[in-house]
N, C-alpha and C. Protein backbone atom coordinates (compact mmCIF):
# COMPACT_ATOMS: atom_id res chain seq x y z
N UNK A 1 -25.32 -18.96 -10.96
CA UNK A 1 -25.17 -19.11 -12.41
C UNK A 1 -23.95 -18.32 -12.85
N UNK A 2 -22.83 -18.87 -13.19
CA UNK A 2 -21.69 -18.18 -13.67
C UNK A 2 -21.95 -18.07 -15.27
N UNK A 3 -21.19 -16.93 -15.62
CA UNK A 3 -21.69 -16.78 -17.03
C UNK A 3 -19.59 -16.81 -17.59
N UNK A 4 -19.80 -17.56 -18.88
CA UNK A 4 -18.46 -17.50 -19.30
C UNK A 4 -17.64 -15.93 -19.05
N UNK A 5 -16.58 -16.17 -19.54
CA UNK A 5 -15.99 -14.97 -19.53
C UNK A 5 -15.63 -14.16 -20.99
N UNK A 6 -15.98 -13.16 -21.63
CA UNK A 6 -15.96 -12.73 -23.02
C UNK A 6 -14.50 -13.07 -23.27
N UNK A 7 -13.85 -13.83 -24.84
CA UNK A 7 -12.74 -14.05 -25.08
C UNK A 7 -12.21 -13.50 -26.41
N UNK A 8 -10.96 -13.24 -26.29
CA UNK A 8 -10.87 -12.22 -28.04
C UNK A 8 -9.11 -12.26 -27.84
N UNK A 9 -8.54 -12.65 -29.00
CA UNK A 9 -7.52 -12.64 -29.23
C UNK A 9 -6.93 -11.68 -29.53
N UNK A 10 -7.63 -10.29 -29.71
CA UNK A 10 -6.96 -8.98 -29.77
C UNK A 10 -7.82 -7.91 -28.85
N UNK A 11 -7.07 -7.59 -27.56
CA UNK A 11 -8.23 -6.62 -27.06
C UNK A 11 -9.09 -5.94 -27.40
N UNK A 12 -8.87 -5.16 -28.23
CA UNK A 12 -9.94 -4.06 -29.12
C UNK A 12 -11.28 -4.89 -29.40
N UNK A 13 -10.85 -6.28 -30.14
CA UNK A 13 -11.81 -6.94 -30.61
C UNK A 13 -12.76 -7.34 -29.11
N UNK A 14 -12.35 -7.62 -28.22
CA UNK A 14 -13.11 -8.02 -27.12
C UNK A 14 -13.76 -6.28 -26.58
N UNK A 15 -13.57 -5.18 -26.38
CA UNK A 15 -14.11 -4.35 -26.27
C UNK A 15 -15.01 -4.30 -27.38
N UNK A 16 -14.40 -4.12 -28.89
CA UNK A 16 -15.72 -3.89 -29.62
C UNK A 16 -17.16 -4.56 -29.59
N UNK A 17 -17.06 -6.46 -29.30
CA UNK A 17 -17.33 -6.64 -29.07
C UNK A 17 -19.05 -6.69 -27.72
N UNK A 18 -18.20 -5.78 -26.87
CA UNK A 18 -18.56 -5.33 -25.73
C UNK A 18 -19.61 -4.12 -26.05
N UNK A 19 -19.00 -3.44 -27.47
CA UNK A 19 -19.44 -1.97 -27.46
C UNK A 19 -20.84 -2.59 -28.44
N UNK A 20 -20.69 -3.57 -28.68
CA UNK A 20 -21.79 -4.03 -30.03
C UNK A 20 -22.54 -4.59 -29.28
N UNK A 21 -22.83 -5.20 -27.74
CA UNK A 21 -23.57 -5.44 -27.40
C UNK A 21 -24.26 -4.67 -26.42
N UNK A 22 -23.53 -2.99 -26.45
CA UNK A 22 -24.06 -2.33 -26.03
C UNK A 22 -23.79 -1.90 -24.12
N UNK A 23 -22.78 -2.38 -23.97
CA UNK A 23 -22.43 -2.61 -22.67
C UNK A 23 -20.99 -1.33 -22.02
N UNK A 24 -20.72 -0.63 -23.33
CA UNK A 24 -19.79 0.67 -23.37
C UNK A 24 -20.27 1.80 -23.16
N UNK A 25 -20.21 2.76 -22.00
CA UNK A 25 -20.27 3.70 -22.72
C UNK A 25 -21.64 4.50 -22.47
N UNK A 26 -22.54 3.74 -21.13
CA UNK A 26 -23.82 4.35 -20.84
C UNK A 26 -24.70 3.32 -21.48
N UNK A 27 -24.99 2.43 -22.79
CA UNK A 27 -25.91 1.84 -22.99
C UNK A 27 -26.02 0.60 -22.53
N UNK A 28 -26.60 -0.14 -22.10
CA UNK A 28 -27.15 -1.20 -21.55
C UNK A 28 -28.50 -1.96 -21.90
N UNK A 29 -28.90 -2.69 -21.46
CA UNK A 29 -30.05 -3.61 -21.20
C UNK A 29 -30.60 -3.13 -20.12
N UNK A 30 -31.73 -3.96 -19.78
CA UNK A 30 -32.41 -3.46 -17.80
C UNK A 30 -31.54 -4.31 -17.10
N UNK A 31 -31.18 -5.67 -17.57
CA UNK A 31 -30.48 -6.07 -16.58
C UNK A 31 -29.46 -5.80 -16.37
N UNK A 32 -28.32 -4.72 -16.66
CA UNK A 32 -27.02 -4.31 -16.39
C UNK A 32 -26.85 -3.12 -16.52
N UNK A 33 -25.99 -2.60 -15.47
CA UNK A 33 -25.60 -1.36 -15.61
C UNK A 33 -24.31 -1.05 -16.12
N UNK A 34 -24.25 -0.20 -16.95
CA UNK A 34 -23.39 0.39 -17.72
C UNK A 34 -21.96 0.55 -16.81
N UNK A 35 -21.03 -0.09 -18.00
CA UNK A 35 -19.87 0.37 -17.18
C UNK A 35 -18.84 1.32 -17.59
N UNK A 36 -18.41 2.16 -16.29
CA UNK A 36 -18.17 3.39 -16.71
C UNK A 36 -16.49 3.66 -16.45
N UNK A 37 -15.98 3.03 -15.97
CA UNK A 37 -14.66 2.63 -15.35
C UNK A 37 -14.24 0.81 -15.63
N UNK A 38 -13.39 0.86 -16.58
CA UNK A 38 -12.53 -0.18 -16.99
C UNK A 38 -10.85 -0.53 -16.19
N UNK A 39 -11.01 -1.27 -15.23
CA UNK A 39 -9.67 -1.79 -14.79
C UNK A 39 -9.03 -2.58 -15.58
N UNK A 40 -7.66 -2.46 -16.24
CA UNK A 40 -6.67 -3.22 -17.14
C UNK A 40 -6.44 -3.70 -16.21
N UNK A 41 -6.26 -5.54 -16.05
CA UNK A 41 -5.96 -5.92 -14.92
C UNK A 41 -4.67 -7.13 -15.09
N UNK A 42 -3.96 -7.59 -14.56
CA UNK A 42 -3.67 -9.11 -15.27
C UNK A 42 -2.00 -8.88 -13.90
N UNK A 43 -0.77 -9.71 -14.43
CA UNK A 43 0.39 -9.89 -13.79
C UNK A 43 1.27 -9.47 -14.68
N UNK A 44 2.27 -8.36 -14.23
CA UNK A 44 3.22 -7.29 -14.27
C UNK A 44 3.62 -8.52 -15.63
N UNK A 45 3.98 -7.44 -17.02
CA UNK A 45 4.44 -8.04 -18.10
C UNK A 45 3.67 -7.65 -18.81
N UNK A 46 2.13 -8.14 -18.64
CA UNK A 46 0.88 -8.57 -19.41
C UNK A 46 0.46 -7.41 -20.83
N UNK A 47 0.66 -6.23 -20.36
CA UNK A 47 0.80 -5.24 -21.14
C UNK A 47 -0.50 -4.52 -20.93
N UNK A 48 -0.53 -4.34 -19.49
CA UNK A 48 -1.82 -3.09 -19.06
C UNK A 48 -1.44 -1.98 -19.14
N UNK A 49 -0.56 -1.44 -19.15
CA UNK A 49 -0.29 0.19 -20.05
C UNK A 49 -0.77 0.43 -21.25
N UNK A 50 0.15 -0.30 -21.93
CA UNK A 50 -0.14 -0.45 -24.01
C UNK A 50 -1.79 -0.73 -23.99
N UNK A 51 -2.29 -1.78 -23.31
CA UNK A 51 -3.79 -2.22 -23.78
C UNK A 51 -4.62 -0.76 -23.14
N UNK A 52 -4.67 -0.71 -21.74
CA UNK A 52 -5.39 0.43 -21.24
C UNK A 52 -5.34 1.88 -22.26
N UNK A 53 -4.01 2.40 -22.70
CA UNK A 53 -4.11 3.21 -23.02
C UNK A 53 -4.62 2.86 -24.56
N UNK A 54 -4.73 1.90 -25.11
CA UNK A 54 -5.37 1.57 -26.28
C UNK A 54 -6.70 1.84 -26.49
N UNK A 55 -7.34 0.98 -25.04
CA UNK A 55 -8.91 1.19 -25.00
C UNK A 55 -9.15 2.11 -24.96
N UNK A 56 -8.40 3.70 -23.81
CA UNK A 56 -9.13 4.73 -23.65
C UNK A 56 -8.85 5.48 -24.35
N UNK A 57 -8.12 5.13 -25.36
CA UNK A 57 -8.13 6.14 -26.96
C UNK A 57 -9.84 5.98 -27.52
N UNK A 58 -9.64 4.47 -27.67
CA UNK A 58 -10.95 3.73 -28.26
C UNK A 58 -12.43 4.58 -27.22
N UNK A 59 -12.54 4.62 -26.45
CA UNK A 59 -13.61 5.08 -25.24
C UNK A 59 -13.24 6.54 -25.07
N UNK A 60 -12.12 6.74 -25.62
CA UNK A 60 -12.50 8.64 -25.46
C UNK A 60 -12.43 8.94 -23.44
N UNK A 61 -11.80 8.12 -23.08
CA UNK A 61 -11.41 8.89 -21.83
C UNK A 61 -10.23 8.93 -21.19
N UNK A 62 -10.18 9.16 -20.10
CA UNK A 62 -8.66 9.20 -19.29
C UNK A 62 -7.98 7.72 -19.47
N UNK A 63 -6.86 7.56 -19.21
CA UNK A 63 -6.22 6.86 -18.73
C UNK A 63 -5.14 6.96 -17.69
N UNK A 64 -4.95 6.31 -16.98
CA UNK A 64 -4.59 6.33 -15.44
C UNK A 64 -3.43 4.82 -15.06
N UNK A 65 -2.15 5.01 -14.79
CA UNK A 65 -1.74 3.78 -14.37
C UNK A 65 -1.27 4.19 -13.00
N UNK A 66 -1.95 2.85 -12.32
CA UNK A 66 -1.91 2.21 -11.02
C UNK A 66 -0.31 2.41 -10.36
N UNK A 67 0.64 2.22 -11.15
CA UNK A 67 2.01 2.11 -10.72
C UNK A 67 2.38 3.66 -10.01
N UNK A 68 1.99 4.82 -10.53
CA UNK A 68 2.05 6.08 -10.88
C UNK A 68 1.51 6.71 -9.17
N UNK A 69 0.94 5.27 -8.53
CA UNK A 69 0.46 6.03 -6.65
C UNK A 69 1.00 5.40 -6.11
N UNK A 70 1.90 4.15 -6.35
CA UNK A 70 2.67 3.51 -5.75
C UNK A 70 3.35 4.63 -4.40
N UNK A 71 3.45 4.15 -3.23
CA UNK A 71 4.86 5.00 -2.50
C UNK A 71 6.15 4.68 -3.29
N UNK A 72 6.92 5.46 -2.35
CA UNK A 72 8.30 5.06 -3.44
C UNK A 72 8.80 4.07 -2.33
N UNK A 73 8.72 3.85 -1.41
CA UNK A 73 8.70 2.11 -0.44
C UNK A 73 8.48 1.26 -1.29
N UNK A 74 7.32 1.22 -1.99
CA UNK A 74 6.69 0.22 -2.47
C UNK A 74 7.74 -0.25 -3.72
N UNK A 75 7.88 1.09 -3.89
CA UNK A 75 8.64 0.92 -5.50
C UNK A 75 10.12 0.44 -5.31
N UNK A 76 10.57 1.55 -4.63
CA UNK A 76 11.79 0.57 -3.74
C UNK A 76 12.22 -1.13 -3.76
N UNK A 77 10.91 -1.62 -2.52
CA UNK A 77 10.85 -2.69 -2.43
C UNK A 77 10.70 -4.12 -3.73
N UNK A 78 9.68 -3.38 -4.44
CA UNK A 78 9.98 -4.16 -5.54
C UNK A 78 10.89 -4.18 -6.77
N UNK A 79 11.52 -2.98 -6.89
CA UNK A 79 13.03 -2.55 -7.76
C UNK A 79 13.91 -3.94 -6.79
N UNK A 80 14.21 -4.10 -5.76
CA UNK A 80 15.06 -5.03 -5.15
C UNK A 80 14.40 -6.44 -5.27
N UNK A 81 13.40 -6.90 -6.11
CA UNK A 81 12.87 -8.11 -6.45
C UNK A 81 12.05 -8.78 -4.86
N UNK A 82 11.26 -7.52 -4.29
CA UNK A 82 11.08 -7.86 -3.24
C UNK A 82 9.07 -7.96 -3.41
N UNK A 83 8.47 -8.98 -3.10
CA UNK A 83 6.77 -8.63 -3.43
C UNK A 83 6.39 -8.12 -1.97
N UNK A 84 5.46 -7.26 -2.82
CA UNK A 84 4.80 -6.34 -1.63
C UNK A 84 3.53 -7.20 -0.78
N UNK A 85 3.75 -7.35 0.19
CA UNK A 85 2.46 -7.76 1.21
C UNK A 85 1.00 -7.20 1.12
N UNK A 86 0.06 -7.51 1.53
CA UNK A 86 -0.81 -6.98 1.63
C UNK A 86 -0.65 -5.44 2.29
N UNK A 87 -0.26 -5.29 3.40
CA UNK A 87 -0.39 -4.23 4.30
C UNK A 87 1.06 -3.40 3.86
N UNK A 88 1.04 -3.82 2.62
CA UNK A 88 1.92 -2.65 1.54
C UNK A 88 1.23 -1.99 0.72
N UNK A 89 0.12 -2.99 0.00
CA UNK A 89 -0.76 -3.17 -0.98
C UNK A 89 -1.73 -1.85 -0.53
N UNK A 90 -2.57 -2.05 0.48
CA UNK A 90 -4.11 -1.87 0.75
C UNK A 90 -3.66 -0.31 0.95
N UNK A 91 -3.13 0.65 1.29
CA UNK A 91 -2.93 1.84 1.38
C UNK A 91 -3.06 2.56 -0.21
N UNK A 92 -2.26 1.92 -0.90
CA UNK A 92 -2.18 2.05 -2.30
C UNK A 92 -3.68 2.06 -2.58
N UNK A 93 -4.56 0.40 -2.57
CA UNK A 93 -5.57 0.24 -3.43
C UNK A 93 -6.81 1.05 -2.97
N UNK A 94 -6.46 1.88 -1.80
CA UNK A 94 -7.62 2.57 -1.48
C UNK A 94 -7.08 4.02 -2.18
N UNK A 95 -6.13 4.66 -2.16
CA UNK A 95 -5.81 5.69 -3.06
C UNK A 95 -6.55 5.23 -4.38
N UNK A 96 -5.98 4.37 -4.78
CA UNK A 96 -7.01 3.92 -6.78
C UNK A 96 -8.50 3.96 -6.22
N UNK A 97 -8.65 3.41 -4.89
CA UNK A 97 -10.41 3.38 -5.44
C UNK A 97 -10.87 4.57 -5.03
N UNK A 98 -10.29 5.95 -4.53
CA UNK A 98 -11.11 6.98 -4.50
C UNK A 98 -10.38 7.56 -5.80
N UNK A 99 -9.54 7.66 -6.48
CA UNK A 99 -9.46 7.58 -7.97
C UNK A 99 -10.83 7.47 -9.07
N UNK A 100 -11.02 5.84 -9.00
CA UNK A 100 -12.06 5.65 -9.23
C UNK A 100 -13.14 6.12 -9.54
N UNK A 101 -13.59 6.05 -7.79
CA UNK A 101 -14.90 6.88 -7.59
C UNK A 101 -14.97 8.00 -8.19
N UNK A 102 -13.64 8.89 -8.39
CA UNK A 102 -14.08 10.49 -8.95
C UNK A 102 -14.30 10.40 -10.26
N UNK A 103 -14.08 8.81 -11.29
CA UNK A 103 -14.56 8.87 -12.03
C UNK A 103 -15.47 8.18 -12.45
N UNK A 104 -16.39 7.88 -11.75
CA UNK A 104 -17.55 6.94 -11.99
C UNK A 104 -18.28 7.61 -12.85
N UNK A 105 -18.68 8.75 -13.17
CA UNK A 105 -19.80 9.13 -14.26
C UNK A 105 -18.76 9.62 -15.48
N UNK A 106 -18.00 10.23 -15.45
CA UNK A 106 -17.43 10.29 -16.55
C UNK A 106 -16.34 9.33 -17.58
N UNK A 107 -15.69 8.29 -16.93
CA UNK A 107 -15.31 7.05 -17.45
C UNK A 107 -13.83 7.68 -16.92
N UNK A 108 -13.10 6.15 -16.74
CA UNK A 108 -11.97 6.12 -17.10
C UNK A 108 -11.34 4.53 -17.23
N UNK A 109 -10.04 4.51 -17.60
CA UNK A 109 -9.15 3.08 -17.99
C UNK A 109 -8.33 2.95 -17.11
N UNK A 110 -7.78 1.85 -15.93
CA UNK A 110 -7.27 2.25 -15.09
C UNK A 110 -6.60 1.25 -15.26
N UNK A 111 -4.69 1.27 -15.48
CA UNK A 111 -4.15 0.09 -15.50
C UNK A 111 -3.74 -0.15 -14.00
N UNK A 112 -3.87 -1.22 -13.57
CA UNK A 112 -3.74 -2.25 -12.64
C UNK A 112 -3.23 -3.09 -12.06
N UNK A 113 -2.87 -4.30 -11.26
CA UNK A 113 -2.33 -5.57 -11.44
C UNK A 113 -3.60 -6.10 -10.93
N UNK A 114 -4.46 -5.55 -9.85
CA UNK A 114 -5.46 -6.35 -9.07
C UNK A 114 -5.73 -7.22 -9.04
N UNK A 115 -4.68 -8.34 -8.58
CA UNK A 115 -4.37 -9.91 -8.34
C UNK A 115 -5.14 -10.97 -7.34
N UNK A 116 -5.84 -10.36 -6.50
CA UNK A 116 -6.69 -11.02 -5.61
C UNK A 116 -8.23 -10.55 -5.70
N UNK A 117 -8.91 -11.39 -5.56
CA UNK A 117 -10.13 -10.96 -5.56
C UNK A 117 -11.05 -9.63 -4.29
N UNK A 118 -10.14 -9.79 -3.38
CA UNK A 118 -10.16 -8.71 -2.20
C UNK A 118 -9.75 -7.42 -2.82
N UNK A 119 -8.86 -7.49 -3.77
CA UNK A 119 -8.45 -5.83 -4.11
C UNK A 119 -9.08 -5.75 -5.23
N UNK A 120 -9.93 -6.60 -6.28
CA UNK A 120 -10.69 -6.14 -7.03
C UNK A 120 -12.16 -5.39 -6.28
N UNK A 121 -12.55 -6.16 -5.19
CA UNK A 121 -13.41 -5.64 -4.47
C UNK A 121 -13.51 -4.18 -4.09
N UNK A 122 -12.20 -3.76 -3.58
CA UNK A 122 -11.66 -2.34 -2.88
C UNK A 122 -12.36 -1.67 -4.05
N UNK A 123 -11.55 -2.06 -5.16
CA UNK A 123 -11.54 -0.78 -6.64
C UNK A 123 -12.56 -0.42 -6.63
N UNK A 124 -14.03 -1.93 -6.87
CA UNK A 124 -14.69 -1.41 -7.51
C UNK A 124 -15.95 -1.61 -6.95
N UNK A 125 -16.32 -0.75 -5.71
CA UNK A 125 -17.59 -0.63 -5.01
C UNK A 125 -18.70 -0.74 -5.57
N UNK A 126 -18.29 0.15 -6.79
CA UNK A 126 -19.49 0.48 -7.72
C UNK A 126 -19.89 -0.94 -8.56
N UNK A 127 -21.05 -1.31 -9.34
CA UNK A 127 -21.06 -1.96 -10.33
C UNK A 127 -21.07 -1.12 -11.84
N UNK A 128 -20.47 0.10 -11.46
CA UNK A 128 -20.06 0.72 -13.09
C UNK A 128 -19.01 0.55 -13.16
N UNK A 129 -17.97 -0.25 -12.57
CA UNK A 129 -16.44 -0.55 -12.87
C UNK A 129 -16.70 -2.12 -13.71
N UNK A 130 -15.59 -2.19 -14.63
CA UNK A 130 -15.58 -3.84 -15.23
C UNK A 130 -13.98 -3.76 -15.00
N UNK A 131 -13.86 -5.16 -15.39
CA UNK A 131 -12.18 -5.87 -15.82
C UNK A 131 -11.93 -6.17 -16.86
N UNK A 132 -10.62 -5.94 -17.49
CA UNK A 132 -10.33 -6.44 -18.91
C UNK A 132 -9.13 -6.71 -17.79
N UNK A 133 -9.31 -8.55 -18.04
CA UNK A 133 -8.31 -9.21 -18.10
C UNK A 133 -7.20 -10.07 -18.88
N UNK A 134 -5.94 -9.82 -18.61
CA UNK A 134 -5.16 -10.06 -19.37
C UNK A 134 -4.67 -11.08 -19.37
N UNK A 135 -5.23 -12.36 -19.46
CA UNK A 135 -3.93 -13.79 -19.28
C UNK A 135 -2.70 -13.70 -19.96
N UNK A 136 -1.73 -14.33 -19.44
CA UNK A 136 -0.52 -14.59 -19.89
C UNK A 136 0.14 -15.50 -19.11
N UNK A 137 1.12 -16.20 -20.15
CA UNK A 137 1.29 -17.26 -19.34
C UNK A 137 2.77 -16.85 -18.54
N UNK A 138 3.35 -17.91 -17.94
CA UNK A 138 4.73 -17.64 -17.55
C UNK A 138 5.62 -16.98 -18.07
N UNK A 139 5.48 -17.98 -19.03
CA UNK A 139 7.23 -17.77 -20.14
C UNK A 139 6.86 -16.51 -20.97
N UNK A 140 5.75 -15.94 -21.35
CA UNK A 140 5.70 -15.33 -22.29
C UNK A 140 5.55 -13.98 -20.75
N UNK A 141 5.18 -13.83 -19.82
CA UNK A 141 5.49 -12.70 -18.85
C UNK A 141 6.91 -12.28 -18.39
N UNK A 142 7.82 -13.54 -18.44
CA UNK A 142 9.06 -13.61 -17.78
C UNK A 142 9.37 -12.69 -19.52
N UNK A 143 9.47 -13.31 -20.47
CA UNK A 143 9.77 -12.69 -21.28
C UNK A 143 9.99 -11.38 -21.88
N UNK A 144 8.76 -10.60 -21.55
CA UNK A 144 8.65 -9.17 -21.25
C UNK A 144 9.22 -8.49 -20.38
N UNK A 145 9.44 -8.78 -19.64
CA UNK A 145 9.55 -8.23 -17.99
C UNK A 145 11.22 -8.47 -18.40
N UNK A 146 11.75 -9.16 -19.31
CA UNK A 146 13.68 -9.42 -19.28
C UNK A 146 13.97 -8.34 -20.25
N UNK A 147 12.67 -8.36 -21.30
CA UNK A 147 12.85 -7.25 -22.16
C UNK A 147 12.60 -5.58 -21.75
N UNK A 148 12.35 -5.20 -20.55
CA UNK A 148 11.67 -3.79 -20.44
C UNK A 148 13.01 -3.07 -19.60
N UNK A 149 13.10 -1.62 -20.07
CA UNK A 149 14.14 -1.09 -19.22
C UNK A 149 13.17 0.56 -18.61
N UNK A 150 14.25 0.51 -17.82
CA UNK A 150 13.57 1.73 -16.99
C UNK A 150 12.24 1.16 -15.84
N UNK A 151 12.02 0.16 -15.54
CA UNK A 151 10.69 0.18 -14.78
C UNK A 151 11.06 -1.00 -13.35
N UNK A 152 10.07 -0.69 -12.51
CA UNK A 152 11.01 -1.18 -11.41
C UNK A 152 10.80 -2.72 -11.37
N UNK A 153 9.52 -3.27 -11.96
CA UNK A 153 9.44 -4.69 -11.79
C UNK A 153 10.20 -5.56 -12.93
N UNK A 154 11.11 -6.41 -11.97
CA UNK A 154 11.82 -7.43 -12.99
C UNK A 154 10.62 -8.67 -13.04
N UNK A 155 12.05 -9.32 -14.17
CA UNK A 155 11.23 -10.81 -14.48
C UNK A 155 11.07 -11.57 -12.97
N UNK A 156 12.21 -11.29 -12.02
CA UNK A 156 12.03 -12.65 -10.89
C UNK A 156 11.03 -12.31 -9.76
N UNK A 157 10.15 -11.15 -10.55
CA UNK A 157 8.54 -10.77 -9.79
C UNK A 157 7.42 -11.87 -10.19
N UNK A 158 8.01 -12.53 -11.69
CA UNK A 158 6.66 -12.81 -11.98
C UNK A 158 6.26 -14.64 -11.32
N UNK A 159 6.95 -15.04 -10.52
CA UNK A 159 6.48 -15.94 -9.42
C UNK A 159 5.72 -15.73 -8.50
N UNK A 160 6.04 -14.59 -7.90
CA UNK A 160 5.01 -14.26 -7.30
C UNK A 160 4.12 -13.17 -7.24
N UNK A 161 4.10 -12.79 -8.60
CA UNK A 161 2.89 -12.25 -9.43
C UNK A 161 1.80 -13.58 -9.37
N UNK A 162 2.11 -14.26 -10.49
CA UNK A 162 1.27 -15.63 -10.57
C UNK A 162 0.57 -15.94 -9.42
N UNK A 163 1.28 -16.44 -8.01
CA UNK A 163 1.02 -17.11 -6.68
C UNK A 163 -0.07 -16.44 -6.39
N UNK A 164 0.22 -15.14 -6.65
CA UNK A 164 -0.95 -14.01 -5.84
C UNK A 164 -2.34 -14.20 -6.71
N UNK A 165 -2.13 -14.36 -7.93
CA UNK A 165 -2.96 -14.22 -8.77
C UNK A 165 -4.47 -15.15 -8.35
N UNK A 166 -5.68 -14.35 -8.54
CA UNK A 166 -6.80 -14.84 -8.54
C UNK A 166 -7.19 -14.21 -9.24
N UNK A 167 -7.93 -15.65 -10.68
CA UNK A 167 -8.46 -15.10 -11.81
C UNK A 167 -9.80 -14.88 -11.71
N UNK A 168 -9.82 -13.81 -12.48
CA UNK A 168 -11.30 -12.74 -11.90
C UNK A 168 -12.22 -13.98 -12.85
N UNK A 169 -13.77 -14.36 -11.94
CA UNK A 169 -15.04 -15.49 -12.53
C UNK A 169 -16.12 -13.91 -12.32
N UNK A 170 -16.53 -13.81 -13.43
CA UNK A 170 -17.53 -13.07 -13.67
C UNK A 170 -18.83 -13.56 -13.57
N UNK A 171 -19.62 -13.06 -12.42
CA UNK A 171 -21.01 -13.56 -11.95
C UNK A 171 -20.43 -13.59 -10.11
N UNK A 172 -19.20 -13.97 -10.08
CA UNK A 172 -18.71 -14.45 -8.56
C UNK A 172 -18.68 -13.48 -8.02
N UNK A 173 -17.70 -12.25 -8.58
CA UNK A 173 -17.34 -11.43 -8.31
C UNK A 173 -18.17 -10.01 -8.26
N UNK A 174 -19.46 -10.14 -9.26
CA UNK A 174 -20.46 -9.10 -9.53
C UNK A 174 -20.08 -8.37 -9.90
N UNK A 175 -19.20 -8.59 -11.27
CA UNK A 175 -18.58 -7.36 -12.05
C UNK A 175 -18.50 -8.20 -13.44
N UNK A 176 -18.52 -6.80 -14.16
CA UNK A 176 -18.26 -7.55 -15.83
C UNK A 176 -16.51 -7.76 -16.09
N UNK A 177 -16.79 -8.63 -16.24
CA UNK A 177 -15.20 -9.55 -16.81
C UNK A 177 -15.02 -9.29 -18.45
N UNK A 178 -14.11 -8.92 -19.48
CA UNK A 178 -13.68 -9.17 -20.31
C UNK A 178 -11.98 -10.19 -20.39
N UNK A 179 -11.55 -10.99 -20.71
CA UNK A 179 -10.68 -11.55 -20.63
C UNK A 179 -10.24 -11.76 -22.30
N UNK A 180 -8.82 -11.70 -22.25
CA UNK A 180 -8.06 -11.83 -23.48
C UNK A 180 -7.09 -12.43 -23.14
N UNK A 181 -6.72 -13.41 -23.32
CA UNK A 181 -5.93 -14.33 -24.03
C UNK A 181 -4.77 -14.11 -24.46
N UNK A 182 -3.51 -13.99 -23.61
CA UNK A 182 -2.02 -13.60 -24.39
C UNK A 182 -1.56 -14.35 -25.19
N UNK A 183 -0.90 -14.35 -26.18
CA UNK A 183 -0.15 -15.30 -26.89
C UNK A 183 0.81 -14.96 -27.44
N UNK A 184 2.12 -15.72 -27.77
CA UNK A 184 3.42 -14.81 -28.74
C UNK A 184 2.64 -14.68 -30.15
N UNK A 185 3.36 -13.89 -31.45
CA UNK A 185 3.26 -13.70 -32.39
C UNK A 185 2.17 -12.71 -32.86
């Protein structure tokens, strides 16, 4: 039984949402456990910095970006418009998931890219981790990514950002999904 995925045209609103049904923050139902660790997740552009650090204003906890354990190989490699392999990847995503883990009871916001369903797995052992995912489409990622200075991923990443991309199905995956909806304007 797959259950939709929560949708909200302004993140906050899809967390509040979240928080009104009681699913923020320690409170729950019997059938779910509280989630205590939020991955900002989506493809380089999407705006998992700005949103993450939005929510964990909103949630009162840390915030943490993913880019920040990168090696500098990694960073390297993709400053030269180069995508990282898996067995670039998985060294990294096990650094974030003992991250994580140290914050499973006290919360945190963790921005992300976690593009395959294998490295959402790594993150989040626990079922107190969720996803706030970020759709966006092409043009409006390429767009960002032409506009940003100082950071190592360009726009001619976001091909194979996309390729990699597997969009998180909540129920499949055994994690709570929030999803939002990019759009210009």
């Amino acid at each position: 039984a797959h259950r939709h995925l929560s949708q909200a045209n302004h993140p906050l609103q899809a967390i509040e949402e979240e928080e009104k049904r009681g699913m923020l923050q320690g409170h729950h139902d019997a059938a779910r456990v509280p989630v205590r660790v939020w991955i900002v997740m989506g493809c380089a552009g999407c705006g998992k910095s700005s949103v993450g650090r939005y929510v964990a204003d909103f949630l009162q906890c840390p915030f943490l970006d993913a880019d920040d354990y990168h090696t500098k190989a990694n960073v390297d490699k993709m400053a030269q418009g180069i995508p990282l392999a898996d067995e670039d990847r998985w060294p990294w995503l096990h650094r974030l998931a003992g991250v994580v883990d140290q914050h499973l009871s006290s919360g945190l916001v963790l921005a992300c890219s976690a593009l395959k369903a294998s490295y959402r797995a790594a993150l989040a052992a626990s079922p107190s981790v969720g996803f706030i995912y970020l759709k966006a489409s092409k043009d409006l990622l390429s767009e960002r990514l032409s506009m940003r200075q100082d950071h190592f991923m360009g726009a001619s990443m976001v091909d194979s950002q996309l390729s990699a991309l597997e969009e998180p199905v909540e129920g499949v995956e055994g994690r709570r999904v929030v999803m939002v909806e990019l759009r210009r304007g």
